[in-house]
PDB file of N, CA and C in Angstrom:
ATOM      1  N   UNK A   1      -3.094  37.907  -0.077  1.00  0.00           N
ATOM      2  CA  UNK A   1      -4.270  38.044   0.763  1.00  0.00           C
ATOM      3  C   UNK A   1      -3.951  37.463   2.134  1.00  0.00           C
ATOM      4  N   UNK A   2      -4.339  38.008   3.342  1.00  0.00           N
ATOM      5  CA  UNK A   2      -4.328  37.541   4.824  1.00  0.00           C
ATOM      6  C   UNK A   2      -5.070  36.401   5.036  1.00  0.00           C
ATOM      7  N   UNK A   3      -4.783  35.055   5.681  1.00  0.00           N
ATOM      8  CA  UNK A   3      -4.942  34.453   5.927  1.00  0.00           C
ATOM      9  C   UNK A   3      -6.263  34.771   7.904  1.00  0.00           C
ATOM     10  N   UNK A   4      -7.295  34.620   7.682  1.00  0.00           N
ATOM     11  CA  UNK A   4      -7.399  35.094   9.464  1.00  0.00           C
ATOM     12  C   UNK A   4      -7.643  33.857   9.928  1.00  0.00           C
ATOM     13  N   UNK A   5      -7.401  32.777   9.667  1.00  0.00           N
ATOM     14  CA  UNK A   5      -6.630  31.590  10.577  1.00  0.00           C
ATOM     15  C   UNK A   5      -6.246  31.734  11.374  1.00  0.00           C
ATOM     16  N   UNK A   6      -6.355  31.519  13.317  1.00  0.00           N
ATOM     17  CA  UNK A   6      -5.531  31.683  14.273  1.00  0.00           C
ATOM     18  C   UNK A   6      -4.887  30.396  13.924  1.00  0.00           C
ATOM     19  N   UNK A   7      -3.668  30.666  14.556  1.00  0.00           N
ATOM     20  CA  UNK A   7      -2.594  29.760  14.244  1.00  0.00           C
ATOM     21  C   UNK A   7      -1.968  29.390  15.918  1.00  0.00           C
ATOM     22  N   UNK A   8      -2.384  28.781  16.960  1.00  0.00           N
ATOM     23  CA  UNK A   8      -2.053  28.610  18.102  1.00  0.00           C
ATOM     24  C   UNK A   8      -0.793  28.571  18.438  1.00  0.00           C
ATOM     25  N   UNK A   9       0.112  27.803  17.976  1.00  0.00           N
ATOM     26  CA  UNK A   9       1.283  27.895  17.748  1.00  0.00           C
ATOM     27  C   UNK A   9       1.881  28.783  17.642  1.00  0.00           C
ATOM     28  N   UNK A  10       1.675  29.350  16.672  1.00  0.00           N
ATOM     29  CA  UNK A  10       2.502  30.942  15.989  1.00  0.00           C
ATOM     30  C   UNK A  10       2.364  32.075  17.176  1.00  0.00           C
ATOM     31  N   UNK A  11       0.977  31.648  18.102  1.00  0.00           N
ATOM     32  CA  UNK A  11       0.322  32.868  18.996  1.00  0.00           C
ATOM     33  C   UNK A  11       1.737  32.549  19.967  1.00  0.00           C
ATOM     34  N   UNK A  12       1.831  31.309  20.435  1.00  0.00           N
ATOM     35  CA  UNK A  12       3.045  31.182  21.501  1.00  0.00           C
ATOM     36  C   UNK A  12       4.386  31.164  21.034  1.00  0.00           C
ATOM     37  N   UNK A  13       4.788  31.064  19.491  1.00  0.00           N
ATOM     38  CA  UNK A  13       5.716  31.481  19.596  1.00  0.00           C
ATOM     39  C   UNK A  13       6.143  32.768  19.431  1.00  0.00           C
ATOM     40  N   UNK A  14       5.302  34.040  19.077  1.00  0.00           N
ATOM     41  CA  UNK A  14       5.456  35.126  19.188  1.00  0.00           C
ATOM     42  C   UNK A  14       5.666  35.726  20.539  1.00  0.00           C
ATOM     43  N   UNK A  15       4.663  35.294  21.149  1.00  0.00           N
ATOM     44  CA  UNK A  15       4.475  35.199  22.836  1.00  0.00           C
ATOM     45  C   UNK A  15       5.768  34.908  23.565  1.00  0.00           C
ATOM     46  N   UNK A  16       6.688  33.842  23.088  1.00  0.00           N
ATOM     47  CA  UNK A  16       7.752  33.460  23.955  1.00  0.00           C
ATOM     48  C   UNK A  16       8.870  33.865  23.695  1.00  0.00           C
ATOM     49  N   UNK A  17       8.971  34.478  22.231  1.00  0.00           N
ATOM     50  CA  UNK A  17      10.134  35.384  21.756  1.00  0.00           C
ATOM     51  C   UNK A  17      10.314  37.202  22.439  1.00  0.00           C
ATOM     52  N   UNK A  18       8.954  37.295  23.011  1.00  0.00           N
ATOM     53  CA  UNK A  18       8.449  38.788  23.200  1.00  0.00           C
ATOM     54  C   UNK A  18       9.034  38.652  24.787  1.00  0.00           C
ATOM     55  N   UNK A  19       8.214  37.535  25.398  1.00  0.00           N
ATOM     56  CA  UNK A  19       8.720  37.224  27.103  1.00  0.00           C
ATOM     57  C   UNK A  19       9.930  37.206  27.160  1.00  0.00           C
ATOM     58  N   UNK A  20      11.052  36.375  25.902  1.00  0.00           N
ATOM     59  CA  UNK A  20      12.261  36.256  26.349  1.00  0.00           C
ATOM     60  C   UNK A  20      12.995  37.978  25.951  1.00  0.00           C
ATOM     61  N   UNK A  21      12.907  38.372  25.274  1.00  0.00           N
ATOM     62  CA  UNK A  21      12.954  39.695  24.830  1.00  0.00           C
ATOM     63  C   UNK A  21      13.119  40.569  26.085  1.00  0.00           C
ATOM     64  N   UNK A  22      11.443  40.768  26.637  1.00  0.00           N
ATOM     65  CA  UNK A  22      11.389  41.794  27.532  1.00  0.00           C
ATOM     66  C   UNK A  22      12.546  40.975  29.086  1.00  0.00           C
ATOM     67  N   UNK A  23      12.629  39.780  29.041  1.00  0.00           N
ATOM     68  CA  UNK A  23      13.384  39.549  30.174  1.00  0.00           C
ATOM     69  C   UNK A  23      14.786  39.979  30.119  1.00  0.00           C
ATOM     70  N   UNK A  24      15.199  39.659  28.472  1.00  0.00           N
ATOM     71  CA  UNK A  24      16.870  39.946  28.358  1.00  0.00           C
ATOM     72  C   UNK A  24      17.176  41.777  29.006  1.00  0.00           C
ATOM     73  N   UNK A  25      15.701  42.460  28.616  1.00  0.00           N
ATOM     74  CA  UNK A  25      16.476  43.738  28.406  1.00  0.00           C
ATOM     75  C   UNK A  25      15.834  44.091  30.183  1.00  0.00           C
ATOM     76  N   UNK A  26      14.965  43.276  30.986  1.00  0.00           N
ATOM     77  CA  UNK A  26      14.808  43.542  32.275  1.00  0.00           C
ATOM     78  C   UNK A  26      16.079  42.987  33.087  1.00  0.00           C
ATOM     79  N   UNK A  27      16.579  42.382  32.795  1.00  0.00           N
ATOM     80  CA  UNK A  27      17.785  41.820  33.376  1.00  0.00           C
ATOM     81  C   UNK A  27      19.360  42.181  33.321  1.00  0.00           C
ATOM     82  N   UNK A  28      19.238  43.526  32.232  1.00  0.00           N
ATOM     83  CA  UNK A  28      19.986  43.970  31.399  1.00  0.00           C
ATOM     84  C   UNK A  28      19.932  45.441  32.545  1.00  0.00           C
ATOM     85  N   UNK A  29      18.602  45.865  32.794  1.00  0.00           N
ATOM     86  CA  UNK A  29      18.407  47.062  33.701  1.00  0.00           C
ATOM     87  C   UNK A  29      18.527  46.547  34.928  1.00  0.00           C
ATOM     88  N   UNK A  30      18.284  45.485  35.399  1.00  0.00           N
ATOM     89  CA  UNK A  30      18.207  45.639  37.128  1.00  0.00           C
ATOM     90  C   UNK A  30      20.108  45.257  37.438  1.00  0.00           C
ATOM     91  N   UNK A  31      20.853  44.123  36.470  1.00  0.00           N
ATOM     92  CA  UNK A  31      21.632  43.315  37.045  1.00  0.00           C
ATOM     93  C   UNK A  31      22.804  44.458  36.258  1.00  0.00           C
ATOM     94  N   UNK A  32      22.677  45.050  35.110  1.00  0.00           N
ATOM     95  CA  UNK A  32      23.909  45.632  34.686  1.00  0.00           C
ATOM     96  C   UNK A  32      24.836  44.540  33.860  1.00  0.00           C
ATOM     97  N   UNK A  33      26.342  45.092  34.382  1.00  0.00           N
ATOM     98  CA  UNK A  33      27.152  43.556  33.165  1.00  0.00           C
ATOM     99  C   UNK A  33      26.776  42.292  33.982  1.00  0.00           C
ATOM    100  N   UNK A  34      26.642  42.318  35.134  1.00  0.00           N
ATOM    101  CA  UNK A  34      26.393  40.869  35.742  1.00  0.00           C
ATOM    102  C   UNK A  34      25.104  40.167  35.396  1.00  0.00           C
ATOM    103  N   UNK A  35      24.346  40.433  33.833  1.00  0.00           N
ATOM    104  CA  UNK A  35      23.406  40.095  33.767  1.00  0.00           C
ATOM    105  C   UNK A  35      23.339  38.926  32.707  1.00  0.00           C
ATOM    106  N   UNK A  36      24.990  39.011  32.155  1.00  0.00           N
ATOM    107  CA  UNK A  36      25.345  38.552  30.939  1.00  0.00           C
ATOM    108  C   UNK A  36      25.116  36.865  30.946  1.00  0.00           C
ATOM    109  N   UNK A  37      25.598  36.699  32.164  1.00  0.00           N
ATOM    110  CA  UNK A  37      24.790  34.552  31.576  1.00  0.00           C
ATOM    111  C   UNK A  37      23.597  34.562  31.995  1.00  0.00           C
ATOM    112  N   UNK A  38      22.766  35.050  32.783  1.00  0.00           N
ATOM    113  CA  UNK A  38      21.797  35.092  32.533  1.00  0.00           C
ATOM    114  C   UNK A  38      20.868  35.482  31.747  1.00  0.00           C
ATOM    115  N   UNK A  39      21.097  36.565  30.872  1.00  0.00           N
ATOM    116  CA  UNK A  39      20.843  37.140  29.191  1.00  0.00           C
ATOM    117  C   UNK A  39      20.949  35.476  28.561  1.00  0.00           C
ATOM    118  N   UNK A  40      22.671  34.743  28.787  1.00  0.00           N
ATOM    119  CA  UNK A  40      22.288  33.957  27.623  1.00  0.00           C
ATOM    120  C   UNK A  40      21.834  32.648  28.159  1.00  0.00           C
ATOM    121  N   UNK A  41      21.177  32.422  29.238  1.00  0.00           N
ATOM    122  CA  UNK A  41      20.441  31.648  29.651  1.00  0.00           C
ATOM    123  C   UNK A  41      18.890  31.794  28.970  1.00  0.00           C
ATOM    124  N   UNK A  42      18.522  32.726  29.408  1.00  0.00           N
ATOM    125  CA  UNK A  42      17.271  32.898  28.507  1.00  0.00           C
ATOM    126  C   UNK A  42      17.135  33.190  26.602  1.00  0.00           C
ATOM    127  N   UNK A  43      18.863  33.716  26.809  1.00  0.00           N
ATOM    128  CA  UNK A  43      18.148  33.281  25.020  1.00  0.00           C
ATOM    129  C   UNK A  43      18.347  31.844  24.882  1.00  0.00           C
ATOM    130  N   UNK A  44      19.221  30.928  25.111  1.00  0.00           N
ATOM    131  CA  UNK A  44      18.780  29.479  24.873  1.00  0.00           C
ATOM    132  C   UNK A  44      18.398  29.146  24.956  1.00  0.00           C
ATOM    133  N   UNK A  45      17.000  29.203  26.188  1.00  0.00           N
ATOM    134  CA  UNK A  45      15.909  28.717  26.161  1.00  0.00           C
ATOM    135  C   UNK A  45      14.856  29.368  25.284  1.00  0.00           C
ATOM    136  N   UNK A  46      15.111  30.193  24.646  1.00  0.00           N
ATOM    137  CA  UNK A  46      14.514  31.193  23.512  1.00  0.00           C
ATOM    138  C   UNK A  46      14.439  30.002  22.561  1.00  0.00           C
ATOM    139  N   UNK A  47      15.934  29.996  22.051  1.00  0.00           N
ATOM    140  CA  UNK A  47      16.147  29.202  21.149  1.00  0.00           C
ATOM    141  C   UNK A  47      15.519  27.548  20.867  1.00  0.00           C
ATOM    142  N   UNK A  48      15.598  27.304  22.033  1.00  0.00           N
ATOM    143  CA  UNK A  48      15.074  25.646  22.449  1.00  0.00           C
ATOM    144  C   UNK A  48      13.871  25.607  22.259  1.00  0.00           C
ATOM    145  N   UNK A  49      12.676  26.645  23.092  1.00  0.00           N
ATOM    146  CA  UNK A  49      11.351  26.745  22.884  1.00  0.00           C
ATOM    147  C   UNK A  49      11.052  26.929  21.183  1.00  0.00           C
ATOM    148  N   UNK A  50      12.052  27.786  20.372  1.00  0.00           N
ATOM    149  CA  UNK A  50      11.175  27.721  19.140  1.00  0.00           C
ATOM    150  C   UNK A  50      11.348  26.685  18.075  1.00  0.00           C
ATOM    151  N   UNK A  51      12.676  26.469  18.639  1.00  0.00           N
ATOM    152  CA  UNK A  51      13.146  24.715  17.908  1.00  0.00           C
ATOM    153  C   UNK A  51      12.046  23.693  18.707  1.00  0.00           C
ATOM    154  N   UNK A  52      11.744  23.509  19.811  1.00  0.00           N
ATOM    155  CA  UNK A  52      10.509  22.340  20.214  1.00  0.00           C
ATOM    156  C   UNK A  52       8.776  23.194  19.068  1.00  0.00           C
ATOM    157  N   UNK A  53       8.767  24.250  19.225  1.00  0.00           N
ATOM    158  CA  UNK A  53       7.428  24.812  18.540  1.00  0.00           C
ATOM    159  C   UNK A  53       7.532  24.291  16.838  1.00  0.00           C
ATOM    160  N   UNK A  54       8.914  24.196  16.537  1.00  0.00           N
ATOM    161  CA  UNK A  54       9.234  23.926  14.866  1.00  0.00           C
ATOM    162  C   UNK A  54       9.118  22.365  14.617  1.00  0.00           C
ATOM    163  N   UNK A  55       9.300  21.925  15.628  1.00  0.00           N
ATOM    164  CA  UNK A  55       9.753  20.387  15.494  1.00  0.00           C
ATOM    165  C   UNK A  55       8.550  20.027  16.053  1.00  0.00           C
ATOM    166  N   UNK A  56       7.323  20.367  16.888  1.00  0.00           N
ATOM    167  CA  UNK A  56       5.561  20.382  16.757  1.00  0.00           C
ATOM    168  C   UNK A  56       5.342  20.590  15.303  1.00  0.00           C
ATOM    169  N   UNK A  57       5.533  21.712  14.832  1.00  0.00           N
ATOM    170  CA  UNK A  57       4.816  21.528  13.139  1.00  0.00           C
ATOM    171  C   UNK A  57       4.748  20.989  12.391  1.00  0.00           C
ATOM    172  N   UNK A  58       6.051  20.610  12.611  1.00  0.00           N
ATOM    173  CA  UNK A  58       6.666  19.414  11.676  1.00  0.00           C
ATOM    174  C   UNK A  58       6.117  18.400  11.470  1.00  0.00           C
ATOM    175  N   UNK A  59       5.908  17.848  12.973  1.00  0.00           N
ATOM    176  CA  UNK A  59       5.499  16.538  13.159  1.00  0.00           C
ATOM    177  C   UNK A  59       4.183  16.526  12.719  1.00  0.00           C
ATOM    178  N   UNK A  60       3.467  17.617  12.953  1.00  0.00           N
ATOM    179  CA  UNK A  60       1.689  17.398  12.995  1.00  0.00           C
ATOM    180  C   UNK A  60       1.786  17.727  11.060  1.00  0.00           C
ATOM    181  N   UNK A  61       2.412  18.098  10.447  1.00  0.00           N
ATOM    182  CA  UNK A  61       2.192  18.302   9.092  1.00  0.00           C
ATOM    183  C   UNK A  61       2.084  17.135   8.541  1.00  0.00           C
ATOM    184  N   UNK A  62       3.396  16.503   8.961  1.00  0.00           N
ATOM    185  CA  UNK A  62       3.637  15.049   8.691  1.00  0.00           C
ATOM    186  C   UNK A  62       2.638  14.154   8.742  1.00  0.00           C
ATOM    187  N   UNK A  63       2.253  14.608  10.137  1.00  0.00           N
ATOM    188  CA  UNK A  63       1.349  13.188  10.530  1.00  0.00           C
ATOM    189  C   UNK A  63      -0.200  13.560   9.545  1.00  0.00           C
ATOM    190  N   UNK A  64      -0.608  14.763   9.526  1.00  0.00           N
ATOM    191  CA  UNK A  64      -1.698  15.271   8.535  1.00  0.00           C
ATOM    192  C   UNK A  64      -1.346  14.234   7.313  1.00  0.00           C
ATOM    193  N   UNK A  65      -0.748  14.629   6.689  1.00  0.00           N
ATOM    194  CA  UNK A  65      -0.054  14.277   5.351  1.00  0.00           C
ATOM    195  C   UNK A  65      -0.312  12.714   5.450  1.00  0.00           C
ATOM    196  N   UNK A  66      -0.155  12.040   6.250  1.00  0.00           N
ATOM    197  CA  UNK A  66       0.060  10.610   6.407  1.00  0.00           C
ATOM    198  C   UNK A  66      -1.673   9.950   6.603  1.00  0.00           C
ATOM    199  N   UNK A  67      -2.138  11.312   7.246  1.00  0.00           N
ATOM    200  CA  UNK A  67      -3.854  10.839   7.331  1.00  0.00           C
ATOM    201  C   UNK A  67      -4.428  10.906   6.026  1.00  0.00           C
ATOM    202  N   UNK A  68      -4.015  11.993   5.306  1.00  0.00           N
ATOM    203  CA  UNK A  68      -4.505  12.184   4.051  1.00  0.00           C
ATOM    204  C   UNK A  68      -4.332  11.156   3.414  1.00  0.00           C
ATOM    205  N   UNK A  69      -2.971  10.673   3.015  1.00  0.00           N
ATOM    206  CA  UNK A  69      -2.342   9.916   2.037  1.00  0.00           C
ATOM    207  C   UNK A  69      -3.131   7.964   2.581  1.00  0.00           C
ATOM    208  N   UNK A  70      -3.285   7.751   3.961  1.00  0.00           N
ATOM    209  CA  UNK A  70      -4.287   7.010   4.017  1.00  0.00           C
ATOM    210  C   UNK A  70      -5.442   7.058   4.193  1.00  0.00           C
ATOM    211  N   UNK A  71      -6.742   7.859   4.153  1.00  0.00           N
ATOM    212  CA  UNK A  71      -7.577   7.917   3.835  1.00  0.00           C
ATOM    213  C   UNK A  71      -8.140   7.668   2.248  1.00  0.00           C
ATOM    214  N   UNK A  72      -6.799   8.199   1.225  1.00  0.00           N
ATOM    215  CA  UNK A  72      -7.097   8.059  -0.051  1.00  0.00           C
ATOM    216  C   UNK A  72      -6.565   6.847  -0.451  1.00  0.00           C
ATOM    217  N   UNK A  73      -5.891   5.893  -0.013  1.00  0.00           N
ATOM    218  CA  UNK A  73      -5.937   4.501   0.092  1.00  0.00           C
ATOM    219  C   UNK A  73      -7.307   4.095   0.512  1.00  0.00           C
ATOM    220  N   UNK A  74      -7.562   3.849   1.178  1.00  0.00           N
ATOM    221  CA  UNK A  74      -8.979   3.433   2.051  1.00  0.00           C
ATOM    222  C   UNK A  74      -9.862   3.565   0.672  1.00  0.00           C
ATOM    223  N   UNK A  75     -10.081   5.028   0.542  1.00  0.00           N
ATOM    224  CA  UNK A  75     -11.224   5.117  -0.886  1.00  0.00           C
ATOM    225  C   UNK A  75     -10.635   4.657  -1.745  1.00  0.00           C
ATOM    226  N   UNK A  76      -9.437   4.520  -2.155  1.00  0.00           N
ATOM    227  CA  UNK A  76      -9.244   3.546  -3.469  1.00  0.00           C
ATOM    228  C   UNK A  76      -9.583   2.263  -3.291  1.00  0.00           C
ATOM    229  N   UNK A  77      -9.333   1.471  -1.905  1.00  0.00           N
ATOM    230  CA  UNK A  77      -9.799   0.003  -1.532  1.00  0.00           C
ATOM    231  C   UNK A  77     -10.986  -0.038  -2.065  1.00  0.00           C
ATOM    232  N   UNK A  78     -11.861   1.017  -0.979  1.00  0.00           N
ATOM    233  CA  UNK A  78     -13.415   0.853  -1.056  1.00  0.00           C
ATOM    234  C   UNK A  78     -13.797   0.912  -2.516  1.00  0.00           C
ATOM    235  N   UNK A  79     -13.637   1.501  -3.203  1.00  0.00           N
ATOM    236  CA  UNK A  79     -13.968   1.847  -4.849  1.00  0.00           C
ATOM    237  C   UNK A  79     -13.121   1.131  -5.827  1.00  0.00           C
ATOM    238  N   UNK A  80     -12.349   0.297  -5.024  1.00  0.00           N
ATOM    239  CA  UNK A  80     -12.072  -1.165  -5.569  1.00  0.00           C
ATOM    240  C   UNK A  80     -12.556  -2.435  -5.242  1.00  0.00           C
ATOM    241  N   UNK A  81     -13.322  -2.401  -4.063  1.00  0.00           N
ATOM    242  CA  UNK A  81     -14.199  -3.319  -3.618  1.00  0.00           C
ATOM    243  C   UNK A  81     -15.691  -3.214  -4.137  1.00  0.00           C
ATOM    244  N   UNK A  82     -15.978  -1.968  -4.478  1.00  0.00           N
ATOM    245  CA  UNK A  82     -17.223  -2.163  -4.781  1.00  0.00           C
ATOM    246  C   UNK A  82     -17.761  -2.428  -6.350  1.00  0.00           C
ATOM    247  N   UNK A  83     -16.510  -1.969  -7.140  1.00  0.00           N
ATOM    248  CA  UNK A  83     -16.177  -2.195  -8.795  1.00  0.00           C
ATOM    249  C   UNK A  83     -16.353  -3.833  -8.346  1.00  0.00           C
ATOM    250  N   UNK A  84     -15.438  -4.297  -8.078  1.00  0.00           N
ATOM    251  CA  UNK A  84     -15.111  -5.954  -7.938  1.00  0.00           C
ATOM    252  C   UNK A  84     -16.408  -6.643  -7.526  1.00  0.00           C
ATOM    253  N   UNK A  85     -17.280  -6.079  -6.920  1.00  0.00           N
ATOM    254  CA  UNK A  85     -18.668  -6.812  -6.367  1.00  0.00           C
ATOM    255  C   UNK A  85     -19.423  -6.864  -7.375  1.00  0.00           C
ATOM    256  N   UNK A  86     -19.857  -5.504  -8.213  1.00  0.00           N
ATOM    257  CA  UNK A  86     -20.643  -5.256  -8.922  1.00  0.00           C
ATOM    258  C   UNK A  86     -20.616  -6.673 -10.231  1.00  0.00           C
TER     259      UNK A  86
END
């Protein structure tokens, strides 16, 4: 089943694979073979942008994960503090 979640992320990295795309093959028509380090100029920054977009997910999964995992500390405190009062 489809998820219809926008996914912000995913929107720019589709977005920046498509920009670097249409630049390789615009640069490919105006410059000819002299277009060739500049082709691989922009795919490395291809590459870099989706390694920084991967290494964002990462981090925010993580850090999710870490809110979760203390919040359910917290309610175990609290619902160990309030057993202990009673």
């Amino acid at each position: 089943m489809l998820s219809h979640h926008y996914d912000r992320s995913r929107a720019i990295a589709v977005a920046s694979q498509a920009a670097g795309l249409i630049a390789i093959v615009a640069l490919e028509t105006w410059l000819g073979d002299a277009a060739r380090p500049w082709q691989g100029l922009v795919f490395a920054l291809m590459l870099a942008f989706g390694l920084g977009l991967a290494l964002r997910s990462y981090y925010l999964k993580q850090k999710a994960r870490r809110d979760r995992e203390r919040a359910g500390r917290e309610r175990a405190r609290k619902a160990s503090d309030t057993w202990m009062s009673d």
